[in-house]
PDB file of N, CA and C in Angstrom:
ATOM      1  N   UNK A   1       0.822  -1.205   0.000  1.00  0.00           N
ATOM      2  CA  UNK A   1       0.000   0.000   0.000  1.00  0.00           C
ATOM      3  C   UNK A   1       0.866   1.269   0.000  1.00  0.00           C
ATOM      4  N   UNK A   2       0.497   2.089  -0.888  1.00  0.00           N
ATOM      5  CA  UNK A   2       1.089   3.468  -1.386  1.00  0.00           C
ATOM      6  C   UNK A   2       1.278   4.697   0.453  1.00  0.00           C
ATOM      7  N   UNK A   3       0.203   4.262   1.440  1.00  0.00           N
ATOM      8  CA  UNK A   3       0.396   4.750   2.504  1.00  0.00           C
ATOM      9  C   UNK A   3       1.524   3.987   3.809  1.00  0.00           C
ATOM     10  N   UNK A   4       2.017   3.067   3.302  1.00  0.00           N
ATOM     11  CA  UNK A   4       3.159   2.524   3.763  1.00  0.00           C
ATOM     12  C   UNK A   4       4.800   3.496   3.619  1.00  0.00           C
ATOM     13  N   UNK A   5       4.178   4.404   2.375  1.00  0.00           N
ATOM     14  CA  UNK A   5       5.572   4.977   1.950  1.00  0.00           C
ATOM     15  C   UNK A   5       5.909   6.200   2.196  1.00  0.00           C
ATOM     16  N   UNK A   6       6.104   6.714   3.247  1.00  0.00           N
ATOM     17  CA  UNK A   6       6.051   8.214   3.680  1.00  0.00           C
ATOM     18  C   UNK A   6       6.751   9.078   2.623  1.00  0.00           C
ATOM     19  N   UNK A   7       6.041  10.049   2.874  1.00  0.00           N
ATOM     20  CA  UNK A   7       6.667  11.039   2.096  1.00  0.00           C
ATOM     21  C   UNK A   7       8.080  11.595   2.384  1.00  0.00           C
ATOM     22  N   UNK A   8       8.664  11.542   1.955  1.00  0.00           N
ATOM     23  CA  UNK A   8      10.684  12.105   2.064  1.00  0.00           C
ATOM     24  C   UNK A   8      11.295  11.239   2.439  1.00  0.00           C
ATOM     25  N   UNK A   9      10.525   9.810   2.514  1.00  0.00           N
ATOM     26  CA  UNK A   9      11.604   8.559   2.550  1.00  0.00           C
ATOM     27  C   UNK A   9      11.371   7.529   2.308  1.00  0.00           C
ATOM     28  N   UNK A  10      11.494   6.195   3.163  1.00  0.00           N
ATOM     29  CA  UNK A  10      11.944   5.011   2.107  1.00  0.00           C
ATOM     30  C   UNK A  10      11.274   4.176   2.907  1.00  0.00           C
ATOM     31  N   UNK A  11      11.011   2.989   2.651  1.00  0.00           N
ATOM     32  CA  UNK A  11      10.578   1.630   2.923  1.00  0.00           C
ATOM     33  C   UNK A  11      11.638   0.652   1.763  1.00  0.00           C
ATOM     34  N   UNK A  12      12.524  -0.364   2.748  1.00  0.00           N
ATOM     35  CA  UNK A  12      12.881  -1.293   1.806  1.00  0.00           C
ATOM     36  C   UNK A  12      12.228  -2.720   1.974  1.00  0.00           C
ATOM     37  N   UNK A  13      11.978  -2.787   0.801  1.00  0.00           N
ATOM     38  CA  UNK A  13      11.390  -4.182   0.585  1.00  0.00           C
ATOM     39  C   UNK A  13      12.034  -5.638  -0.378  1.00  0.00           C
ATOM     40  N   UNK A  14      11.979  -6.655   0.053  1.00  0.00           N
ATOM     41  CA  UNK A  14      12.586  -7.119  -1.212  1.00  0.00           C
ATOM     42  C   UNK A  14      11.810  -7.437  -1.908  1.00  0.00           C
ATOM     43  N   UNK A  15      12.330  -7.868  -3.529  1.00  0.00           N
ATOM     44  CA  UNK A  15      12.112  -8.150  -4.083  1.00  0.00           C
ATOM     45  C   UNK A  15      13.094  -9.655  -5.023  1.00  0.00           C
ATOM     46  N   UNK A  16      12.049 -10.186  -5.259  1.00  0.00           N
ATOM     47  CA  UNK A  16      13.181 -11.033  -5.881  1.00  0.00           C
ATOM     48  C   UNK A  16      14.288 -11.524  -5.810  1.00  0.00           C
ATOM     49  N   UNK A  17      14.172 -12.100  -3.716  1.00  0.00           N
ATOM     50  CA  UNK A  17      16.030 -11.793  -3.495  1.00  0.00           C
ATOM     51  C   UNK A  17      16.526 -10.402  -2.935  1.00  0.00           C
ATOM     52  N   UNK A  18      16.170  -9.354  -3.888  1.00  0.00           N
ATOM     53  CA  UNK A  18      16.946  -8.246  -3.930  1.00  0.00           C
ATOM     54  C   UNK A  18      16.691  -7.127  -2.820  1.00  0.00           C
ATOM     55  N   UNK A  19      17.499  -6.604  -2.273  1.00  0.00           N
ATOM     56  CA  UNK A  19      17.082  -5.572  -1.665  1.00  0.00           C
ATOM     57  C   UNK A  19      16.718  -4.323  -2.785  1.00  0.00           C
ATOM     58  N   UNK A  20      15.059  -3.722  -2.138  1.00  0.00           N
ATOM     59  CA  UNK A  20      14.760  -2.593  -3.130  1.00  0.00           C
ATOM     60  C   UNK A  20      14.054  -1.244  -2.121  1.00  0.00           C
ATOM     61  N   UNK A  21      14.350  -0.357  -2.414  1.00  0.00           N
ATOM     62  CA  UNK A  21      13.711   0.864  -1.926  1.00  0.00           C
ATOM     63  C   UNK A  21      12.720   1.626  -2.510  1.00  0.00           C
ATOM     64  N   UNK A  22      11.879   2.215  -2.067  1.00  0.00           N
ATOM     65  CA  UNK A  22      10.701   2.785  -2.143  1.00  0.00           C
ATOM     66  C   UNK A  22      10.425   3.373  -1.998  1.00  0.00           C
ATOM     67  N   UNK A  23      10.308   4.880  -2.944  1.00  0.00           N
ATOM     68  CA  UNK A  23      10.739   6.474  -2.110  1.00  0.00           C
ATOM     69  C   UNK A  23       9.354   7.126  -2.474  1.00  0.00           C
ATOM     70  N   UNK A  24       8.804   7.970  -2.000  1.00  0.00           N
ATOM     71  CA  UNK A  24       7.947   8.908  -2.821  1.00  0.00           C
ATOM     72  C   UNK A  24       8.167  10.275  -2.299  1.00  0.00           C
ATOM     73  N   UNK A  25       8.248  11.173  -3.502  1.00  0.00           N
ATOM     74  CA  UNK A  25       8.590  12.519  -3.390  1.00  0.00           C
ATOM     75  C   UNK A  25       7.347  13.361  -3.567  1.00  0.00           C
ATOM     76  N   UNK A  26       6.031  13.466  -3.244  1.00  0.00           N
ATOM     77  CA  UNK A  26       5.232  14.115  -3.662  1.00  0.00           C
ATOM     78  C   UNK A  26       4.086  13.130  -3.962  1.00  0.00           C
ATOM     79  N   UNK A  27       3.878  13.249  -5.311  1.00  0.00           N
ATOM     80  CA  UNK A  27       2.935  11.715  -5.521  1.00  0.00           C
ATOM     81  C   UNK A  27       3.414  11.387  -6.864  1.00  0.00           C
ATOM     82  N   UNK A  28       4.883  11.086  -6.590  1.00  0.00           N
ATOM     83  CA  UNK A  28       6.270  10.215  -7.407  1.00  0.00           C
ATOM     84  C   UNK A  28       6.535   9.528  -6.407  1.00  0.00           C
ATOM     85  N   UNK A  29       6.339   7.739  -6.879  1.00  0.00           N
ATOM     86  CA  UNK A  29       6.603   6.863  -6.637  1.00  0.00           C
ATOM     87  C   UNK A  29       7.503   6.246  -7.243  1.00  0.00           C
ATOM     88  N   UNK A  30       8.791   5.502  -6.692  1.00  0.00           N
ATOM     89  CA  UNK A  30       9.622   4.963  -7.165  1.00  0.00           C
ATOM     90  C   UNK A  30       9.801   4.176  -6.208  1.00  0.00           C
ATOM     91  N   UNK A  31      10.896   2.653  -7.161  1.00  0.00           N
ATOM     92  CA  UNK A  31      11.490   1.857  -6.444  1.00  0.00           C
ATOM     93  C   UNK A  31      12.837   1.827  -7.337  1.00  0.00           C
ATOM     94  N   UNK A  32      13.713   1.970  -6.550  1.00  0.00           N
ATOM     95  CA  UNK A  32      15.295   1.502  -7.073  1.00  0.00           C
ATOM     96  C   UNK A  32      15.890   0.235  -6.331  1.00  0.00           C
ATOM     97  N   UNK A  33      16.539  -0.152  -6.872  1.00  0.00           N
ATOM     98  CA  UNK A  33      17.467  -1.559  -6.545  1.00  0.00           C
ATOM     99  C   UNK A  33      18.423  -0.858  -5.500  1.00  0.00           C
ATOM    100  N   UNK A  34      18.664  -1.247  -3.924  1.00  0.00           N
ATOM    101  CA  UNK A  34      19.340  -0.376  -2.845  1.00  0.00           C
ATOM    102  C   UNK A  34      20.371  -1.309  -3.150  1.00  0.00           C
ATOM    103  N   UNK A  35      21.619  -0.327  -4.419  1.00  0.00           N
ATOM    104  CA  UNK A  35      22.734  -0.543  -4.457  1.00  0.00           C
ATOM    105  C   UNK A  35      23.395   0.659  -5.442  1.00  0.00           C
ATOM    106  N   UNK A  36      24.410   0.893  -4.678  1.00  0.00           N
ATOM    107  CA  UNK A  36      24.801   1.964  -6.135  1.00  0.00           C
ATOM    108  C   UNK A  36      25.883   1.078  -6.737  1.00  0.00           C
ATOM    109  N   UNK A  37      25.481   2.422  -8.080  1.00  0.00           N
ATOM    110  CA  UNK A  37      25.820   1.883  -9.400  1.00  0.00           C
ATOM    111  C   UNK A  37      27.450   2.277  -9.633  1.00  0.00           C
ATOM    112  N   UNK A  38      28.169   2.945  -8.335  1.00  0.00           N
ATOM    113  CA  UNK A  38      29.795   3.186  -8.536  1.00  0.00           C
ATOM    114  C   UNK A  38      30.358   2.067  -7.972  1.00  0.00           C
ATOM    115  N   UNK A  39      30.145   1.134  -6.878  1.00  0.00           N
ATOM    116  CA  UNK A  39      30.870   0.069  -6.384  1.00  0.00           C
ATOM    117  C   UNK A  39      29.769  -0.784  -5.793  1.00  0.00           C
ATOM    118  N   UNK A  40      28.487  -0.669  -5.807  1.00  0.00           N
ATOM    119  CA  UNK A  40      27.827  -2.034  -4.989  1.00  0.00           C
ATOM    120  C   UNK A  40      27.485  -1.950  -3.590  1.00  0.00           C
ATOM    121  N   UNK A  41      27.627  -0.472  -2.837  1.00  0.00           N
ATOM    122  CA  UNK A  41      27.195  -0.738  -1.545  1.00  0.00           C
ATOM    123  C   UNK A  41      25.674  -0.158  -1.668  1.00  0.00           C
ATOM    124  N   UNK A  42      25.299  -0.824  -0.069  1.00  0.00           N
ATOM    125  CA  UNK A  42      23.957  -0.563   0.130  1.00  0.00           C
ATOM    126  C   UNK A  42      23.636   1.222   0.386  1.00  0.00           C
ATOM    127  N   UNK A  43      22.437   1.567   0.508  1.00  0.00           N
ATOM    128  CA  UNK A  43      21.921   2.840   0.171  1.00  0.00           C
ATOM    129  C   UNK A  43      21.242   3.193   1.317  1.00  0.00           C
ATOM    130  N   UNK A  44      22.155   4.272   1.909  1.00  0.00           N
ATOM    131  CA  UNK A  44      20.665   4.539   3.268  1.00  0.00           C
ATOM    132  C   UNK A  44      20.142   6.057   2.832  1.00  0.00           C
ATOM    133  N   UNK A  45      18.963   7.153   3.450  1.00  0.00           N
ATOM    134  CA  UNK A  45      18.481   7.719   3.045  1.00  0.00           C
ATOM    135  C   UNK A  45      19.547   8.828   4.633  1.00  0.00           C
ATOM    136  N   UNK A  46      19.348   9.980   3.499  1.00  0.00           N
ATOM    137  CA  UNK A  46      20.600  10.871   4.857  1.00  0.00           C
ATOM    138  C   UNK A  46      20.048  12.620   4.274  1.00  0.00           C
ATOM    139  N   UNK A  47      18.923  12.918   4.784  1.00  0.00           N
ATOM    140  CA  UNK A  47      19.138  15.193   4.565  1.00  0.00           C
ATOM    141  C   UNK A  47      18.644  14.710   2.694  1.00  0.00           C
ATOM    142  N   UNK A  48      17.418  13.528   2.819  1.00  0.00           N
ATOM    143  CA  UNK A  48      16.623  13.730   1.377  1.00  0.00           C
ATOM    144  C   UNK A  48      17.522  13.016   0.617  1.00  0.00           C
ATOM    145  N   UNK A  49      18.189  12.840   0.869  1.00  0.00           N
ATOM    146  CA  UNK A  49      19.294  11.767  -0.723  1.00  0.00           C
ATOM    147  C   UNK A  49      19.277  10.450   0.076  1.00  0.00           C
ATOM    148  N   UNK A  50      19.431   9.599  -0.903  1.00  0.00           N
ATOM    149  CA  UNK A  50      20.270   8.434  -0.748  1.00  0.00           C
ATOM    150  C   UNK A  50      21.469   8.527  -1.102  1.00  0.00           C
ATOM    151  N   UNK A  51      22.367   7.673   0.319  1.00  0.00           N
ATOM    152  CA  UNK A  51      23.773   8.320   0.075  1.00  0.00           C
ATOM    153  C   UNK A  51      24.244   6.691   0.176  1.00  0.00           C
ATOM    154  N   UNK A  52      25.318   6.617  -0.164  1.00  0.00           N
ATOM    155  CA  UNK A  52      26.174   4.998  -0.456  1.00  0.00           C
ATOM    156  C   UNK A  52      27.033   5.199   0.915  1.00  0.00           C
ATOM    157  N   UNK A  53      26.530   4.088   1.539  1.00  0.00           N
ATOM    158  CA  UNK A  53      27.443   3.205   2.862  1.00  0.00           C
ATOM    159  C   UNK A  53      28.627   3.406   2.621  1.00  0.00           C
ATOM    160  N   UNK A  54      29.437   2.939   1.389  1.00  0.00           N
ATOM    161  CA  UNK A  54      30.690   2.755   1.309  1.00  0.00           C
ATOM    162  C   UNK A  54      32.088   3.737   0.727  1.00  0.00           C
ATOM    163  N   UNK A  55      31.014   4.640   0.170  1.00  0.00           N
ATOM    164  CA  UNK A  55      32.223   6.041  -0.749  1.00  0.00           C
ATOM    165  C   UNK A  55      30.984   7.175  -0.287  1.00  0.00           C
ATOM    166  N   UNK A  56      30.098   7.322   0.056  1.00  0.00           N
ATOM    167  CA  UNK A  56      29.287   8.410  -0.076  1.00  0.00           C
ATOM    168  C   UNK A  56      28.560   8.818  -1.131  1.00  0.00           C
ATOM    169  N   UNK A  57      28.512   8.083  -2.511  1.00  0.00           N
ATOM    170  CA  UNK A  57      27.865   8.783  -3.266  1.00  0.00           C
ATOM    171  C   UNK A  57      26.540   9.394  -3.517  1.00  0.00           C
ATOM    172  N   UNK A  58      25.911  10.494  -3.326  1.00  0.00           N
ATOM    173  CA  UNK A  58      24.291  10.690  -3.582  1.00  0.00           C
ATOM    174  C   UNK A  58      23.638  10.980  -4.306  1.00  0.00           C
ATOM    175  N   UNK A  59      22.602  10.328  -4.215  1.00  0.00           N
ATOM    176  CA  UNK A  59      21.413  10.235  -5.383  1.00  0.00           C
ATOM    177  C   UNK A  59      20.527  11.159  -5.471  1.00  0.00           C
ATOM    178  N   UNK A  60      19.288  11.693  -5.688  1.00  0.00           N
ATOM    179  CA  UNK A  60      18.316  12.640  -6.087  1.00  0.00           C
ATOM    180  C   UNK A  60      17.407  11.406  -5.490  1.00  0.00           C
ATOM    181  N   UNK A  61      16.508  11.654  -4.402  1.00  0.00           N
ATOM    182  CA  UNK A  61      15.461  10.519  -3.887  1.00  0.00           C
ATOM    183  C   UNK A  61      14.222  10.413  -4.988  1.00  0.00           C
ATOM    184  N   UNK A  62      13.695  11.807  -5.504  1.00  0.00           N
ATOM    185  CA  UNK A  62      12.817  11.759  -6.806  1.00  0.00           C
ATOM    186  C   UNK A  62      13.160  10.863  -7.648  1.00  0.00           C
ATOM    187  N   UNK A  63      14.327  10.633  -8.463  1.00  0.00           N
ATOM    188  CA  UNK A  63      14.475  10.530  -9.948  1.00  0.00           C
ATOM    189  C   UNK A  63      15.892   9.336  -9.710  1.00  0.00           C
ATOM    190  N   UNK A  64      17.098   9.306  -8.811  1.00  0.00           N
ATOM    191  CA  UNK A  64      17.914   8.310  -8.351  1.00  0.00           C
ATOM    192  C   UNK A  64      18.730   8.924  -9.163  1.00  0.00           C
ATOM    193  N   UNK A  65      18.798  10.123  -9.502  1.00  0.00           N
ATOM    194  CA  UNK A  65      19.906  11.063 -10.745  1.00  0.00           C
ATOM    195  C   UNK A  65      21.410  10.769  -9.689  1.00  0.00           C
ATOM    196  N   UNK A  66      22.119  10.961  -9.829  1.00  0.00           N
ATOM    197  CA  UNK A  66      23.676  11.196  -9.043  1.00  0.00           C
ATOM    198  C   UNK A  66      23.414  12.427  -8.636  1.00  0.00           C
ATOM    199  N   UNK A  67      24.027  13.074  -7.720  1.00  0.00           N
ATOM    200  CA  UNK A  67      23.786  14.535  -7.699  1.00  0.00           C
ATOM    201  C   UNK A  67      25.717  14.763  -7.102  1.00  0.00           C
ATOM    202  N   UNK A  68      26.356  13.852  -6.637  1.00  0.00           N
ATOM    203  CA  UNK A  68      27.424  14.114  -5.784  1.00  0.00           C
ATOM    204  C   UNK A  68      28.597  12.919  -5.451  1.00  0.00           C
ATOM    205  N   UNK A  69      29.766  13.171  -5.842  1.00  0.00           N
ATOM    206  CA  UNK A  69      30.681  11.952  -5.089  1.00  0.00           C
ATOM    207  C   UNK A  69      30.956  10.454  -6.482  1.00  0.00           C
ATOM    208  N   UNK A  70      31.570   9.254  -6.161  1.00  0.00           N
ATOM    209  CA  UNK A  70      32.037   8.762  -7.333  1.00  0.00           C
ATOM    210  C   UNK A  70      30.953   8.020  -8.019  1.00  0.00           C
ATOM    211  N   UNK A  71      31.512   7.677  -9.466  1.00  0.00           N
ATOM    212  CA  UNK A  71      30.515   7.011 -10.178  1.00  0.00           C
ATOM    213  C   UNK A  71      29.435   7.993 -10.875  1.00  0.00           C
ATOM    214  N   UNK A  72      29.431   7.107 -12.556  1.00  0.00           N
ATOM    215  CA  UNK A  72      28.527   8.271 -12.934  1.00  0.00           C
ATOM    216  C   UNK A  72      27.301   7.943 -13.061  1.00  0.00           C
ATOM    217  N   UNK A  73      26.418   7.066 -13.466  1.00  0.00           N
ATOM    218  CA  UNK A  73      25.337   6.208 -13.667  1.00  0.00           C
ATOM    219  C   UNK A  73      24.052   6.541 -12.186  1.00  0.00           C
ATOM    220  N   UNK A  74      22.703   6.514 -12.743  1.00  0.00           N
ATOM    221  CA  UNK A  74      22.031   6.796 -11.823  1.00  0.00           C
ATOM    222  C   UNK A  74      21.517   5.639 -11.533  1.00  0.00           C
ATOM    223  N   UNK A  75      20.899   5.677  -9.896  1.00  0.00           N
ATOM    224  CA  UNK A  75      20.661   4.225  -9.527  1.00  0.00           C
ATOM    225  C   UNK A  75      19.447   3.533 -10.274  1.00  0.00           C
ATOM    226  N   UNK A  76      19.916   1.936 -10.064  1.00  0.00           N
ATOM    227  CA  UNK A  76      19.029   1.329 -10.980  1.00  0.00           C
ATOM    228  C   UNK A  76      17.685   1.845 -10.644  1.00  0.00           C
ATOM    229  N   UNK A  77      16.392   2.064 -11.439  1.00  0.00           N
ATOM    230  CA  UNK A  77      15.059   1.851 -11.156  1.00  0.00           C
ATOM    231  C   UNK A  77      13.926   1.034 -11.414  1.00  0.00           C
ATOM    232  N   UNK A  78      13.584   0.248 -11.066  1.00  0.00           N
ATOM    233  CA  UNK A  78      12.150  -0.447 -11.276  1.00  0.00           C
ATOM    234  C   UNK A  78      11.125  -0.032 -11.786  1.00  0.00           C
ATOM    235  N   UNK A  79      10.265  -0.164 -12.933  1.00  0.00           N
ATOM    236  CA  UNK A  79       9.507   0.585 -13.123  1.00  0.00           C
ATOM    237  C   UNK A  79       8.161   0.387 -12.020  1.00  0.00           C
ATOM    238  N   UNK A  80       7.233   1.455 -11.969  1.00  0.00           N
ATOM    239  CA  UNK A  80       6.168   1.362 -10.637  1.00  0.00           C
ATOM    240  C   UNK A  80       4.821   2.144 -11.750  1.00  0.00           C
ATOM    241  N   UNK A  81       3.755   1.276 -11.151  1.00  0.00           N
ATOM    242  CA  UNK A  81       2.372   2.016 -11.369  1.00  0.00           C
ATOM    243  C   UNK A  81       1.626   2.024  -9.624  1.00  0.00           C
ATOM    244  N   UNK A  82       0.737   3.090  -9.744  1.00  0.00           N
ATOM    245  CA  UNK A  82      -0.012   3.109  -8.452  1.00  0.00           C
ATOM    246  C   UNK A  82      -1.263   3.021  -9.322  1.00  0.00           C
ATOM    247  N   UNK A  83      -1.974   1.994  -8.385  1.00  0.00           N
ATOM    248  CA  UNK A  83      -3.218   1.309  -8.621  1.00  0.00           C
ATOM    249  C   UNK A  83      -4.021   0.892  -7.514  1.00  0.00           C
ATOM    250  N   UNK A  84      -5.058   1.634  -7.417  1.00  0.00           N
ATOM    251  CA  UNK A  84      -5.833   0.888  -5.974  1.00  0.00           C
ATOM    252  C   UNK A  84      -5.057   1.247  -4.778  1.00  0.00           C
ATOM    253  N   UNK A  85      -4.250   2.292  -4.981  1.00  0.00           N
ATOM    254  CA  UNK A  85      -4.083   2.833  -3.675  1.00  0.00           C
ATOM    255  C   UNK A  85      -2.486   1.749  -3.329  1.00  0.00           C
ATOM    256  N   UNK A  86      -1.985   0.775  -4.509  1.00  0.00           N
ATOM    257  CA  UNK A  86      -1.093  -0.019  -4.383  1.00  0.00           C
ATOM    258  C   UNK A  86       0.125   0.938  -5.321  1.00  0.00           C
ATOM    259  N   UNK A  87       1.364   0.374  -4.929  1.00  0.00           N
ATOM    260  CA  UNK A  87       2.441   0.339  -5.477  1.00  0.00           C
ATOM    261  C   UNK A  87       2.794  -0.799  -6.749  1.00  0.00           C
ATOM    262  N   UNK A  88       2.499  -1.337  -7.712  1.00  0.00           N
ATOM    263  CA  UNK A  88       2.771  -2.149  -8.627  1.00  0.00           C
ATOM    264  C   UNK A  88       3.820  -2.293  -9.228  1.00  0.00           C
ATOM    265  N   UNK A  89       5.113  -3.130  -9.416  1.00  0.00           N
ATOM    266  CA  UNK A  89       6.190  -3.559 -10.178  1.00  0.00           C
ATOM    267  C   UNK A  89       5.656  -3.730 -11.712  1.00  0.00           C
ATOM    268  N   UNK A  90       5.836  -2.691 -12.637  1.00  0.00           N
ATOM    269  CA  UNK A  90       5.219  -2.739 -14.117  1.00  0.00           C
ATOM    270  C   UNK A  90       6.316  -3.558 -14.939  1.00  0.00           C
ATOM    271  N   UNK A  91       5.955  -4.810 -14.974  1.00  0.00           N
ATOM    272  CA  UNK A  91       7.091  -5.781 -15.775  1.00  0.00           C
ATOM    273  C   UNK A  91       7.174  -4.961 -17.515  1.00  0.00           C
ATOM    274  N   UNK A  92       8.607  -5.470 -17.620  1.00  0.00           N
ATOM    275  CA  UNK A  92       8.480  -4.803 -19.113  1.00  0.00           C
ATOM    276  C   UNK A  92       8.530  -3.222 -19.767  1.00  0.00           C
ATOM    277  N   UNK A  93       8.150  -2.337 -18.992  1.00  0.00           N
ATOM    278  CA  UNK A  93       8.282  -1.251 -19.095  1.00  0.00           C
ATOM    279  C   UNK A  93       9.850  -0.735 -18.991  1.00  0.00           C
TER     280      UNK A  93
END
């Protein structure tokens, strides 16, 4: 449920195995894969970004853009529909 996901931060959930995060900025819903894309560490949420455990790098919590620090690539994203008040994994998209 879409009210599980506070606004300015995260819920991680897995998926598939995977650790995934769940941000909503407004009524932008996203899920990214909680790993960055410069070396592989996990992702905690720190002052609105997700920042990397292991070098610091940070993300944009909206959009998973880089905004700061190594690596250039933005974090992976999942695609998402909200439906019924749900969060949905949109395969294929």
């Amino acid at each position: 449920p879409i009210t599980e996901i506070p606004e300015g931060n995260l819920k991680e959930v897995e998926f598939f195995g995977r650790s995934v995060s769940l941000t909503r900025a407004g009524e932008v819903y996203n899920a990214f894969v909680n790993v960055c894309t410069h070396a592989g560490g996990t992702m905690q949420l720190s002052e609105g970004k997700l920042v990397c455990d292991w070098h610091g790098a940070c993300f944009e919590l909206k959009t998973g853009k880089k905004l700061e620090g190594p690596g250039q690539q933005p974090l992976i994203r999942l695609p998402v529909r909200v439906q019924d008040e749900q969060l949905f994994y949109v395969w294929g998209e």
